[in-house]
Protein backbone atom coordinates (compact mmCIF):
# COMPACT_ATOMS: atom_id res chain seq x y z
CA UNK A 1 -8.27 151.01 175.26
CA UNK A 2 -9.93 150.44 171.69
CA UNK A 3 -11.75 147.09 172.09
CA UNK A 4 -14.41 146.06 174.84
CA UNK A 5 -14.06 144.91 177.99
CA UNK A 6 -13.99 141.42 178.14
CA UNK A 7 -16.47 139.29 180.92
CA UNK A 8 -13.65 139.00 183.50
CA UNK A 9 -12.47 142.69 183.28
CA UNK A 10 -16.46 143.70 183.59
CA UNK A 11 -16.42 141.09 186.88
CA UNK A 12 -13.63 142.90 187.86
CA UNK A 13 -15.34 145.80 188.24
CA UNK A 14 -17.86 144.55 190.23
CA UNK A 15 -15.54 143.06 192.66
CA UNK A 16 -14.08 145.91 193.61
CA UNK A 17 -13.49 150.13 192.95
CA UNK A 18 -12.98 150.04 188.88
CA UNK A 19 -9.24 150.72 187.73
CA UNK A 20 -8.96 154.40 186.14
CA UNK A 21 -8.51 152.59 182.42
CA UNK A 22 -11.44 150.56 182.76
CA UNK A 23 -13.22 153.59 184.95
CA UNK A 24 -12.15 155.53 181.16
CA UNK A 25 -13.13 153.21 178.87
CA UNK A 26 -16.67 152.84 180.62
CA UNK A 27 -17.57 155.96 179.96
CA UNK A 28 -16.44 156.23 176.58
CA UNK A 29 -18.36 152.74 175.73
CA UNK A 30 -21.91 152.23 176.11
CA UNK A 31 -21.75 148.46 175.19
CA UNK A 32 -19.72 148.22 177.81
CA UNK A 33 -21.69 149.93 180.07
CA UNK A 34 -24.79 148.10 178.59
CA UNK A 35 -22.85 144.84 179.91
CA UNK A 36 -21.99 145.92 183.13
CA UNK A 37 -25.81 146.35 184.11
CA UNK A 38 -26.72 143.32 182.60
CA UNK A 39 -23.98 141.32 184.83
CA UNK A 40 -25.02 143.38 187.74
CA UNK A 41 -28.82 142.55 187.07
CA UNK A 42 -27.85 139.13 186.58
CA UNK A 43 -26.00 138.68 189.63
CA UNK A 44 -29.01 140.21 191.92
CA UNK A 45 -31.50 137.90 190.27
CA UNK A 46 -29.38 134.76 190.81
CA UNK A 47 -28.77 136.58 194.38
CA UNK A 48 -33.13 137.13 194.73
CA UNK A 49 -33.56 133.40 193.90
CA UNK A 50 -31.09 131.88 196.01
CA UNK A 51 -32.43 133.72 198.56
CA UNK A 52 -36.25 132.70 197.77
CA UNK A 53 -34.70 129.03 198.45
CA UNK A 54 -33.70 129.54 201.83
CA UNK A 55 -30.04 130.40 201.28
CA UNK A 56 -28.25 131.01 204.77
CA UNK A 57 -24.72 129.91 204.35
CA UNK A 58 -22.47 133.25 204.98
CA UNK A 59 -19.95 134.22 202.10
CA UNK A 60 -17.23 137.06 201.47
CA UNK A 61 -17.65 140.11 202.33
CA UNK A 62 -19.74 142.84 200.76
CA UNK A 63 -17.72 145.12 198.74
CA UNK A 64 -18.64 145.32 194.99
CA UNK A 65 -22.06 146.72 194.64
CA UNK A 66 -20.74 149.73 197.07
CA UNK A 67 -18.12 150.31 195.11
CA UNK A 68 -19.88 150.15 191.24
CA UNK A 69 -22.85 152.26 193.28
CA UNK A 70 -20.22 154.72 193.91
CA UNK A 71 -19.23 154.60 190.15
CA UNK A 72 -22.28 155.08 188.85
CA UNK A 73 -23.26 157.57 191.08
CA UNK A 74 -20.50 159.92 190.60
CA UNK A 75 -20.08 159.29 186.76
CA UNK A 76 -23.49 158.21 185.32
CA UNK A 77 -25.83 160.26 186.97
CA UNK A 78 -28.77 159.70 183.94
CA UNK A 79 -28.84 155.53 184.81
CA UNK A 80 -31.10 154.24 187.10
CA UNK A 81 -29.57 153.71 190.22
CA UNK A 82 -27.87 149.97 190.96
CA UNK A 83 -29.79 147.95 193.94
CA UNK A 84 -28.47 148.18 197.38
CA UNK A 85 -29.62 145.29 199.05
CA UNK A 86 -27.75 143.94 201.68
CA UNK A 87 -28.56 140.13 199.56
CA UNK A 88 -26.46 141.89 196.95
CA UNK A 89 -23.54 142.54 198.50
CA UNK A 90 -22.63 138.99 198.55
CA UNK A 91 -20.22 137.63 196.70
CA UNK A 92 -20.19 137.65 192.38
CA UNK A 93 -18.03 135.28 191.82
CA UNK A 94 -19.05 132.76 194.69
CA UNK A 95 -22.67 132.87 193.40
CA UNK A 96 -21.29 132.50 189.96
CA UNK A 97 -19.43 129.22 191.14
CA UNK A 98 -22.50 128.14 192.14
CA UNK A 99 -24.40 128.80 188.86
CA UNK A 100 -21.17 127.09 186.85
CA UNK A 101 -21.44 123.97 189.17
CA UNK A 102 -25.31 123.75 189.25
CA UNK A 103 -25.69 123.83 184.97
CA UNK A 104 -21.89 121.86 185.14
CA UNK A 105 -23.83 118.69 186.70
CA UNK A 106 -27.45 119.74 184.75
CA UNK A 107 -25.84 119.20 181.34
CA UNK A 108 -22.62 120.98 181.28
CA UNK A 109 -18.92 119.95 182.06
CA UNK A 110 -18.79 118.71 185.31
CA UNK A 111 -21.41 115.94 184.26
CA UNK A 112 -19.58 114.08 181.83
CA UNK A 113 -16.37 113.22 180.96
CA UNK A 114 -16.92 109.56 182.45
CA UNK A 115 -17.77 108.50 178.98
CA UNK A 116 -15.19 105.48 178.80
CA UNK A 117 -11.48 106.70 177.89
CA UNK A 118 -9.96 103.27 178.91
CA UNK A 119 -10.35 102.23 174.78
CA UNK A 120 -12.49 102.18 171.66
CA UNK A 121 -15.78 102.54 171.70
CA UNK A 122 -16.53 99.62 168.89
CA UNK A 123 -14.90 97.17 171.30
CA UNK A 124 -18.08 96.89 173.20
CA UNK A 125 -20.00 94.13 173.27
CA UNK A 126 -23.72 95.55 172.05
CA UNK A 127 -24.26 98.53 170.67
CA UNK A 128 -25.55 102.15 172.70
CA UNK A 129 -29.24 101.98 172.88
CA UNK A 130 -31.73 103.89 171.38
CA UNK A 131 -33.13 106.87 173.19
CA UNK A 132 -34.54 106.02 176.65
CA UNK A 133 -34.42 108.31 179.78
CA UNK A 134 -32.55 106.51 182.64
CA UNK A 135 -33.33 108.36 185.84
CA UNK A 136 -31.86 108.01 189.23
CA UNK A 137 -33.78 108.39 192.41
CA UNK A 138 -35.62 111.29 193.02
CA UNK A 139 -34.36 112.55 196.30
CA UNK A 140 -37.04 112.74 198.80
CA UNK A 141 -36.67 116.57 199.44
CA UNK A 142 -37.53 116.79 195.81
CA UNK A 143 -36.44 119.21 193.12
CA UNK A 144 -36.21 123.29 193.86
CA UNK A 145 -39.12 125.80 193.32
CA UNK A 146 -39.20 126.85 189.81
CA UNK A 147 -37.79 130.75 189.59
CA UNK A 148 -38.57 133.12 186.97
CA UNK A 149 -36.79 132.39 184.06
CA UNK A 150 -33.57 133.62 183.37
CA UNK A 151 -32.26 135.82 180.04
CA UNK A 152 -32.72 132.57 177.75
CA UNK A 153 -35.83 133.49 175.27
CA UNK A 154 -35.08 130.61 173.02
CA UNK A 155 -33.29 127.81 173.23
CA UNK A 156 -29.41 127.16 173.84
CA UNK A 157 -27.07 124.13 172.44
CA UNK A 158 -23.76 123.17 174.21
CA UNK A 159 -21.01 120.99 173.09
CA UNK A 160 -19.49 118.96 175.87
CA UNK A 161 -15.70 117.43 174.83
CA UNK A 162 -13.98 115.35 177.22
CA UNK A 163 -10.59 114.15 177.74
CA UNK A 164 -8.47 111.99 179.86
CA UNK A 165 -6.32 114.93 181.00
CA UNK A 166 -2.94 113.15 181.50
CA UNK A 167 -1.40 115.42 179.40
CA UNK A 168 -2.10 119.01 178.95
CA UNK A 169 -0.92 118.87 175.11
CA UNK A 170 -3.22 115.99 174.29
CA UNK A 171 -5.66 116.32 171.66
CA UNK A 172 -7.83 113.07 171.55
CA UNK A 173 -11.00 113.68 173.22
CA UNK A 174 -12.74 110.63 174.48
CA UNK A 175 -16.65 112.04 175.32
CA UNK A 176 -18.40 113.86 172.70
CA UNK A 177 -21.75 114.96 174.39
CA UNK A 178 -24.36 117.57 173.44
CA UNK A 179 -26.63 119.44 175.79
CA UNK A 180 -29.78 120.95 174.59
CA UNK A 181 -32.09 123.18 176.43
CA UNK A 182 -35.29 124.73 175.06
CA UNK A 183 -35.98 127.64 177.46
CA UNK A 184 -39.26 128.07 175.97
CA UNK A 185 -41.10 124.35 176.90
CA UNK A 186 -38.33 124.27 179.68
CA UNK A 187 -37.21 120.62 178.17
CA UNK A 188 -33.68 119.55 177.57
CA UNK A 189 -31.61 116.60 175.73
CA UNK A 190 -28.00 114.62 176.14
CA UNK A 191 -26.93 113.00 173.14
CA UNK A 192 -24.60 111.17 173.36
CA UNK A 193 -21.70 111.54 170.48
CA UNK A 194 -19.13 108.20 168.95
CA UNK A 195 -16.05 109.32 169.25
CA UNK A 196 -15.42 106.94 166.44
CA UNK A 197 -18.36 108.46 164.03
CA UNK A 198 -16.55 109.50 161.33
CA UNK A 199 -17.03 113.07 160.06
CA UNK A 200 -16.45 115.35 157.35
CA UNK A 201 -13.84 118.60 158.80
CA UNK A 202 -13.65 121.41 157.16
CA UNK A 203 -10.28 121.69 155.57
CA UNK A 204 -9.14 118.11 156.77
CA UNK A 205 -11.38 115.97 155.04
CA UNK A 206 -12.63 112.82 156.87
CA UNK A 207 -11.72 112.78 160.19
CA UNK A 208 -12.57 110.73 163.89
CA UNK A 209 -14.67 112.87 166.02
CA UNK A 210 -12.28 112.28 168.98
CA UNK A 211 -9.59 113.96 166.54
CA UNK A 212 -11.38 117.27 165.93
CA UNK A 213 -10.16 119.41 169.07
CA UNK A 214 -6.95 118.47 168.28
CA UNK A 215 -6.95 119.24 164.48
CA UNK A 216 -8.32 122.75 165.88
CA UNK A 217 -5.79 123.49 168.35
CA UNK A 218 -3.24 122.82 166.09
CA UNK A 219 -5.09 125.52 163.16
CA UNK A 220 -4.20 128.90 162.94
CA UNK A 221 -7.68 129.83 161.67
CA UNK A 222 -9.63 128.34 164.30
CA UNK A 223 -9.56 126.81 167.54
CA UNK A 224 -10.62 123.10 168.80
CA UNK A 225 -13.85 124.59 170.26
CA UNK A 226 -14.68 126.12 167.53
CA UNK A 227 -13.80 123.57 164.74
CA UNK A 228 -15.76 120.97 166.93
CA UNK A 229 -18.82 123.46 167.15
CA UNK A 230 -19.14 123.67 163.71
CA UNK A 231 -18.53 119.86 162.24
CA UNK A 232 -21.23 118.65 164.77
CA UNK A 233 -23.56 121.66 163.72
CA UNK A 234 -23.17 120.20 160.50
CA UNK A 235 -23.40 116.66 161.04
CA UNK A 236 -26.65 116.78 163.22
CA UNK A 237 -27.93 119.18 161.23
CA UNK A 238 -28.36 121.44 164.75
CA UNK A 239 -26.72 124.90 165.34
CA UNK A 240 -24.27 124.48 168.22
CA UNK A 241 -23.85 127.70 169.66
CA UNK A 242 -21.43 127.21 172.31
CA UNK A 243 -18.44 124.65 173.69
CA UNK A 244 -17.01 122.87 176.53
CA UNK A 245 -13.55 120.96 177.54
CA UNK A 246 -14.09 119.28 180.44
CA UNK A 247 -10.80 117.13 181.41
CA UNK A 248 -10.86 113.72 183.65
CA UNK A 249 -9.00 115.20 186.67
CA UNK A 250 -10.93 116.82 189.51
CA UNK A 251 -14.36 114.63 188.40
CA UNK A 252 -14.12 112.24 191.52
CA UNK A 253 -13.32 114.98 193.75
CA UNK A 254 -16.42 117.12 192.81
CA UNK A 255 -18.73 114.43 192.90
CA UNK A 256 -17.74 113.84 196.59
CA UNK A 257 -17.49 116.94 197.31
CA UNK A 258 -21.41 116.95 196.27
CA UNK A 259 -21.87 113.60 198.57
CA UNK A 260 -21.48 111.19 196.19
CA UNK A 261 -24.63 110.41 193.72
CA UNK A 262 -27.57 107.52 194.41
CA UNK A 263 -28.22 105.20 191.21
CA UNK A 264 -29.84 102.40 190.41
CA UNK A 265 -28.13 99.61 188.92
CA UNK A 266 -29.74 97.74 186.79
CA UNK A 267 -27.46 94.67 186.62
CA UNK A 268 -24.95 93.44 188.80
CA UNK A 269 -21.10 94.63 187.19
CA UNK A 270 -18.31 92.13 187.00
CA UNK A 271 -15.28 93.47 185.35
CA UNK A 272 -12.21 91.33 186.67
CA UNK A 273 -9.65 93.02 184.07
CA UNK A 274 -10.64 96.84 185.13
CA UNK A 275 -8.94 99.40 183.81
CA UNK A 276 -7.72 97.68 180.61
CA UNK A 277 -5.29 99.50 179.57
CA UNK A 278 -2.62 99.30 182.31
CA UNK A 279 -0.73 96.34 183.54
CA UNK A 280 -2.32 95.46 186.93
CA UNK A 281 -5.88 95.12 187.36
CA UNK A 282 -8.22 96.66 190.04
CA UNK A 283 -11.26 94.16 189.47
CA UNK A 284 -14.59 96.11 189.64
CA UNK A 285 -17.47 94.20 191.37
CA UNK A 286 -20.87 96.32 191.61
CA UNK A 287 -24.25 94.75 192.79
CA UNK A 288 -27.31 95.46 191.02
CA UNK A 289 -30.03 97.94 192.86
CA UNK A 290 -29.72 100.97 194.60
CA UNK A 291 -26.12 102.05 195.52
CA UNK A 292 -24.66 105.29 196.38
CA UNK A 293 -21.16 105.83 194.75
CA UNK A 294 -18.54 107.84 195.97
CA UNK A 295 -16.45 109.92 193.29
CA UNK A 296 -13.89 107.31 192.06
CA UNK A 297 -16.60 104.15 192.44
CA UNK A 298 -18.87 106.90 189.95
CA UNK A 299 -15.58 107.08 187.78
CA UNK A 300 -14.88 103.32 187.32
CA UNK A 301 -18.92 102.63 186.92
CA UNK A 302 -18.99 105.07 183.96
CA UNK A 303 -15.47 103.85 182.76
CA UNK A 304 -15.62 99.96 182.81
CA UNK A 305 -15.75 98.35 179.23
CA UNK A 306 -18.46 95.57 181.07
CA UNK A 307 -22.07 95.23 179.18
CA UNK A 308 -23.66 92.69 181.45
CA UNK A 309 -26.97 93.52 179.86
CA UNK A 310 -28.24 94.58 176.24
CA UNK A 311 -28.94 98.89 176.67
CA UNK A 312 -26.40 98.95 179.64
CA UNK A 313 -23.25 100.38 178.12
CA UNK A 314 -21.42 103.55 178.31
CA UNK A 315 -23.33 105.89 177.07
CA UNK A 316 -26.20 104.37 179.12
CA UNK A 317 -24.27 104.65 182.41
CA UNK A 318 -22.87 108.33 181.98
CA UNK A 319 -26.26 110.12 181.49
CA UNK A 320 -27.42 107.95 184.65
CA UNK A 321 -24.73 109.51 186.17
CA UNK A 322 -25.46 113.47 184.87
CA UNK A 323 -29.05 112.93 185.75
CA UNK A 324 -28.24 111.96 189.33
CA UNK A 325 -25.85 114.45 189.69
CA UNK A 326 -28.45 117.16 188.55
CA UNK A 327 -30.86 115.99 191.05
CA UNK A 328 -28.27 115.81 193.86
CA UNK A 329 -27.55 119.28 193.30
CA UNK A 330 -31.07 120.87 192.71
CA UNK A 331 -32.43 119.45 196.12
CA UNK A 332 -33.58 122.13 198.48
CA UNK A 333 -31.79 120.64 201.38
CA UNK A 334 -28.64 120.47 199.91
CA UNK A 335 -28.66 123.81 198.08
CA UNK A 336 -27.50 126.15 201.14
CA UNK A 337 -24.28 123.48 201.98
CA UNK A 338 -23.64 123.64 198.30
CA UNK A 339 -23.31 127.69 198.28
CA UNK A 340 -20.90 127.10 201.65
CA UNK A 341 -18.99 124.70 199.88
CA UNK A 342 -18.74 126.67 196.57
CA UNK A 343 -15.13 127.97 196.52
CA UNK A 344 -14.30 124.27 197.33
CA UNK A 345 -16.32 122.70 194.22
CA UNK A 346 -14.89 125.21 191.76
CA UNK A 347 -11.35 124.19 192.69
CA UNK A 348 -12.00 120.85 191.41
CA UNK A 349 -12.79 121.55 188.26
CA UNK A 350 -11.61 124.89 187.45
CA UNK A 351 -7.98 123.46 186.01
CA UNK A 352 -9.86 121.09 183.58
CA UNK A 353 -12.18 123.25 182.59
CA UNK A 354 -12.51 125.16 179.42
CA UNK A 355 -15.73 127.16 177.32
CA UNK A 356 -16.64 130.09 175.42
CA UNK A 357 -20.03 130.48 177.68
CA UNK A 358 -19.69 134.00 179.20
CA UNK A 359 -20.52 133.56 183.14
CA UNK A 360 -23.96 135.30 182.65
CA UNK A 361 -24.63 132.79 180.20
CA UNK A 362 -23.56 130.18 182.38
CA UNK A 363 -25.69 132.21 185.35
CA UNK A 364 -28.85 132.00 182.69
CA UNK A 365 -28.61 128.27 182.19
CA UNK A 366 -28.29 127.51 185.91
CA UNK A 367 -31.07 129.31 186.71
CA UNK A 368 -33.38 127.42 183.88
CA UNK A 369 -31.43 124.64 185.09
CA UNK A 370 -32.98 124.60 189.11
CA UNK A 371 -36.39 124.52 186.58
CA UNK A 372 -35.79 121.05 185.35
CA UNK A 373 -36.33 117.36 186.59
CA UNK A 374 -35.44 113.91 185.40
CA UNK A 375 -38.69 113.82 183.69
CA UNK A 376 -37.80 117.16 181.73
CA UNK A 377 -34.52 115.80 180.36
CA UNK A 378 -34.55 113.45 177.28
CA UNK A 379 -31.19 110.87 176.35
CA UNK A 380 -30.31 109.89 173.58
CA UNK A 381 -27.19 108.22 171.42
CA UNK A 382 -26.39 108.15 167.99
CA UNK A 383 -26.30 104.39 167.67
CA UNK A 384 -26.91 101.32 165.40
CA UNK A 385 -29.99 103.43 164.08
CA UNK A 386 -27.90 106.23 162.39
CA UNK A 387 -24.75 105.22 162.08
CA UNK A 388 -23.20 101.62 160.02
CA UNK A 389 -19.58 100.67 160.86
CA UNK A 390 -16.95 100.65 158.23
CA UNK A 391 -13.23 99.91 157.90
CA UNK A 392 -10.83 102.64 155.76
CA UNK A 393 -8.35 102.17 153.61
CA UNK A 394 -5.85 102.70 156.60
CA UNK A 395 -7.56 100.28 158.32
CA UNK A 396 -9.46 102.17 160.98
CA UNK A 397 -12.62 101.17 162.45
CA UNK A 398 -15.23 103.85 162.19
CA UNK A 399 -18.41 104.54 162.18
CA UNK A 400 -20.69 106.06 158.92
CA UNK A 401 -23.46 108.73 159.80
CA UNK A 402 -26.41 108.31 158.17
CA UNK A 403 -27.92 111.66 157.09
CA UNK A 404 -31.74 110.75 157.03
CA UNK A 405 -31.59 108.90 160.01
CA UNK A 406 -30.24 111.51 161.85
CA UNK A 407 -32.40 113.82 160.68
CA UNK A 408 -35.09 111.64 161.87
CA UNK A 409 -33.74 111.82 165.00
CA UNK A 410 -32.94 115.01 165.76
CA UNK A 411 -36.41 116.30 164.99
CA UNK A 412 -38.33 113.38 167.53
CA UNK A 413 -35.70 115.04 169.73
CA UNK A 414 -36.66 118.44 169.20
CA UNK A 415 -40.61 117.58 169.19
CA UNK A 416 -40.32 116.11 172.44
CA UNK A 417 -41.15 112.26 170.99
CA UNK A 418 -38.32 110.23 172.38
């Protein structure tokens, strides 16, 4: 076995007794063996801190730090030993589920993909705002206890895509949205990303946003992660380190399976021709105030083409949405029927769900994530400020970045100024 151990096969070994290849190639590879203890610290930390929140719910059975305790004792007798609290023998990959769902709904994938894929996004009536901070509700139990930071020193950017799902060989993606945490003033961002801004690709010239993915997929140099990563990098002028595919299917079912979210509505929703682009309507009527939406009613809110209300589009409507999912999940009351529930939430996204964060980095950002309120989290879309709209020679509508404005931008978000 020549090259590492990949995340998964290092999980593997600490769900159970390590296979006799991977048992080989762990002796002969410190790396590996470096990762190993840093996933096995990991998991004990996110184990300590669930704990320190009054975790009770019962999970699987104890059997991986037993067995990798065995390992190490019997073949790497010069480590320190691994930790043998009973709190550690709980499950990996359940509290790993957790962290995925908790930074999924903080500014990840499970948060998103409501951004409107019933049509284009210069159909609506007034453009996406500037940057404001919609909030939801803050829950009464309030947010959870701030643990010690996890392995982020710095700061960490992460591309959300998202797609309709209908088809597993589609390559438009409808949300564009990118998540930025700095771990060191514990602040974040959403910014919210045209799919109709049109950008220069790398080896494809001018291109739609939504188009990228699908340009990548179809490259055999790159992928549609990576080829997204890098135009946006480029375009915002911001180093986007990782990527996300989050598809449609399985968003209504996690957000119930969460208990629905609580948002205020700022004006009453009347969309008699909802969802567009079929042939029978399904009007949508929503009252303005507080209202508590299950998963579908959270769908069609973030979906429907309606601006009632200058600042009250799309773009407006899905970061209400992330925001109150973040808070729904980082209440204290909730958290232990959460961790219960966790094989349950991971089965409804786990099919649409695709990124090249490693689960410890995905444990690292939930943990930061628990740290963070509505207050904390800045949104933001690249609107009528930085970008003009233009027709092309095809006839496309699109939409021009503007370079300085951007710019502009992205440092007030950065500085903390929006």
């Amino acid at each position: 076995m020549s090259r590492h151990l990949n995340d998964r096969r290092l999980l593997a070994c600490l769900e159970e007794e390590p296979s006799p290849e991977a048992e080989a190639h762990l002796r002969a590879c410190p790396i590996c063996r470096a990762r190993l203890e840093t996933l096995a610290r990991t998991a004990e930390d996110l184990t300590a801190t669930l704990r320190a929140v009054g975790e009770q719910a019962p999970l699987s059975p104890a059997r991986s730090w037993e067995a990798v305790a065995r390992w190490r004792a019997k073949q790497r007798p010069a480590l320190h030993p691994l930790p043998r609290h009973r709190s550690a023998g709980r499950s990996w990959r359940n509290l790993a589920t957790v962290a995925a769902l908790v930074i999924l709904v903080a500014g990840l994938a499970g948060l998103i993909h409501t951004l409107a894929i019933t049509g284009p996004m210069l159909t609506e009536a007034t453009p996406a705002p500037s940057p404001t901070s919609p909030a939801s509700p803050s829950p009464a139990a309030g947010p959870l206890p701030r643990p010690p930071l996890g392995g982020l020193s710095t700061s960490i950017s992460v591309l959300v895509l998202g797609t309709d799902g209908e088809s597993e060989t589609s390559d438009e993606t409808d949300a564009l949205l990118l998540f930025y945490l700095d771990a060191e003033t514990e602040r974040a961002f959403l910014l919210s990303i045209p799919r109709d801004l049109y950008v220069e690709v790398h080896g494809h010239g001018q291109v739609r946003a939504g188009s990228i993915y699908g340009l990548g997929e179809r490259d055999e140099d790159t992928s549609g992660l990576a080829l997204a990563q890098e135009t946006v990098s480029a375009t915002l002028g911001l180093p986007v380190q990782h990527a996300a595919l989050v598809r449609l299917e399985g968003f209504a079912s996690l957000i119930d399976a969460i208990g629905g979210l609580d948002v205020v509505v700022p004006h009453p929703i009347e969309d008699l021709t909802y969802p567009h682009d079929h042939g029978d309507c399904d009007p949508l009527l929503i009252p303005a105030g507080e209202q508590h939406f299950d998963g579908e009613t959270a769908l069609r809110y973030a979906r429907t083409r309606v601006v009632p209300a200058p600042g009250f589009d799309r773009a407006f409507r899905q970061q209400q949405l992330i925001l109150a999912a973040h808070d729904r999940v980082t209440r204290l009351d909730l958290l232990p029927g959460l961790i219960a529930q966790a094989p349950t939430l991971w089965a409804a996204i786990a099919g649409g769900f695709e990124t090249d964060l490693s689960l410890s980095d995905v444990i690292d950002l939930a943990l930061l994530a628990t740290r963070l309120t509505a207050d904390d989290i800045t949104t933001a879309t690249l609107d009528e400020c930085c970008t003009v709209q233009h027709t092309t020679p095809a006839g496309k509508r699109v939409l021009l970045p503007q370079p300085e404005e951007i710019e502009t931008l992205m440092e007030n978000l950065l500085e903390g100024e929006q």
